[in-house]
Protein backbone atom coordinates (compact mmCIF):
# COMPACT_ATOMS: atom_id res chain seq x y z
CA UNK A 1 101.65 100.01 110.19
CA UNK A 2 102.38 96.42 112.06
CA UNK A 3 104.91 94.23 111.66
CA UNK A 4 102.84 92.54 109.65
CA UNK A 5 103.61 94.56 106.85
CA UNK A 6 107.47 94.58 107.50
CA UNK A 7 107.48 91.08 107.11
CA UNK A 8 105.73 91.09 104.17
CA UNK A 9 108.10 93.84 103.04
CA UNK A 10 111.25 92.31 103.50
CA UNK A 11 110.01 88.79 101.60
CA UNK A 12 108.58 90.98 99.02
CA UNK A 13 112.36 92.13 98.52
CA UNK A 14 114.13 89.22 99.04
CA UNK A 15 112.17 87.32 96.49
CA UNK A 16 111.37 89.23 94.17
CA UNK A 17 113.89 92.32 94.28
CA UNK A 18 117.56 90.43 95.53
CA UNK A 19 120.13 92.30 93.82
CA UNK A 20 120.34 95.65 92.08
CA UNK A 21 120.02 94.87 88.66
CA UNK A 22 116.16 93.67 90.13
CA UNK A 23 115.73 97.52 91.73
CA UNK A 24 112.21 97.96 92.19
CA UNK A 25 110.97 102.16 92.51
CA UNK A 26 109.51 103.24 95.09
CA UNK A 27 105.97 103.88 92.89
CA UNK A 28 106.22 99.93 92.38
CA UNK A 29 106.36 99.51 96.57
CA UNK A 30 103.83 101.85 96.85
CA UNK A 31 101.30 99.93 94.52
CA UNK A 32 102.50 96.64 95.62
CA UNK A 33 101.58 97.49 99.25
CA UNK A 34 98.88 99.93 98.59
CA UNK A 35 101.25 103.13 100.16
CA UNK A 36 102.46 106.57 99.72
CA UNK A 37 106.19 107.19 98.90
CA UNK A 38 106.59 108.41 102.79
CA UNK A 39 105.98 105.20 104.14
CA UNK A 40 108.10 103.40 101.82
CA UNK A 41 110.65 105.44 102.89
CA UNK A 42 109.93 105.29 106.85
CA UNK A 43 109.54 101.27 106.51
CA UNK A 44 112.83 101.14 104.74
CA UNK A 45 114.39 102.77 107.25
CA UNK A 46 112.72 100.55 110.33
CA UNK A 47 113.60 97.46 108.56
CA UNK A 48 117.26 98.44 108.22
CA UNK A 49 117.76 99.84 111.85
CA UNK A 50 116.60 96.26 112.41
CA UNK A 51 119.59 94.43 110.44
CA UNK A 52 118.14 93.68 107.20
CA UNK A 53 120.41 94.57 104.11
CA UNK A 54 117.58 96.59 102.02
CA UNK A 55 119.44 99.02 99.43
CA UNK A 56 118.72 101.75 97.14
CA UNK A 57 120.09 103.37 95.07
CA UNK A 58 118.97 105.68 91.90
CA UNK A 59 117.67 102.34 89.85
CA UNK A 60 115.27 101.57 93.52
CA UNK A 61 115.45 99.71 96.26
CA UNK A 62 116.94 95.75 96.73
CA UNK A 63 117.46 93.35 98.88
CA UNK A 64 121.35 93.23 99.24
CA UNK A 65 122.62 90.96 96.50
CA UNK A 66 126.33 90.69 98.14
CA UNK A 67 128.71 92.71 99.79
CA UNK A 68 129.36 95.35 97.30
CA UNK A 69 125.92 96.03 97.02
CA UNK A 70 125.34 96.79 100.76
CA UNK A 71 128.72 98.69 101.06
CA UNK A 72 127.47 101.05 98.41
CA UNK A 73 124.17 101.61 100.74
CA UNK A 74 126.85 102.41 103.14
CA UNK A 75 128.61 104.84 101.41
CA UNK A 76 125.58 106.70 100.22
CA UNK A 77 123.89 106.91 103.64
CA UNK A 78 127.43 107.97 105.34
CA UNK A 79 127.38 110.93 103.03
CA UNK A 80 123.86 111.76 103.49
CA UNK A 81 124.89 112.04 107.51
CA UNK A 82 127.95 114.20 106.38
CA UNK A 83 125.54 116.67 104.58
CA UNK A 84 122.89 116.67 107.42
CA UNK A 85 125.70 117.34 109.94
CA UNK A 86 127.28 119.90 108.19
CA UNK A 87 123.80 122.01 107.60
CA UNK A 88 123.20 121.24 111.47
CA UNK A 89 126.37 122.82 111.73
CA UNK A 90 125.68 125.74 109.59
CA UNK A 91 122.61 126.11 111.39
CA UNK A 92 124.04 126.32 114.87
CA UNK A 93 126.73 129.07 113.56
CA UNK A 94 123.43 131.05 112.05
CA UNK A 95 121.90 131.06 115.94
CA UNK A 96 125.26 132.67 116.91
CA UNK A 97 124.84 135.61 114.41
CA UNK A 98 121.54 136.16 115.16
């Protein structure tokens, strides 16, 4: 994918999907952009290692609306690290036992 499509992604978002009452699923990126749920995902992910305030949460994904919105992205992904560490964690003890 080029940046092309980032761009594209990002306007797509901000104009059409600013807030999180304006969620839009992932199946509605996918046909939009003509891609599978993966890449969604992956370009979501570029795009906000880059700076831009894209959210999601269980109604889709948004452009960041305000503060409160982007905090809540935040929260969610600082939990998701929690839980990956911890089964890293539980993983590393396993290789002990073995």
């Amino acid at each position: 994918m080029t940046e092309f499509i980032y761009g594209d992604f990002i306007a797509y978002l901000k104009t059409h999907h600013k807030g999180r009452k304006k969620a839009v699923t992932s199946s509605g990126l996918e046909a939009v952009f003509n891609i599978k749920g993966a890449e969604v995902r992956r370009i979501v992910n570029e795009v906000r290692s880059c700076g831009y305030p894209v959210c999601s949460d269980n109604c889709g994904y948004y452009y960041a609306g305000n503060k409160k919105e982007l905090n809540a992205t935040i929260a969610q992904l600082s939990g998701r690290v929690e839980n990956i560490s911890n089964a890293r964690d539980g993983l590393l003890s396993a290789l002990g036992k073995s």
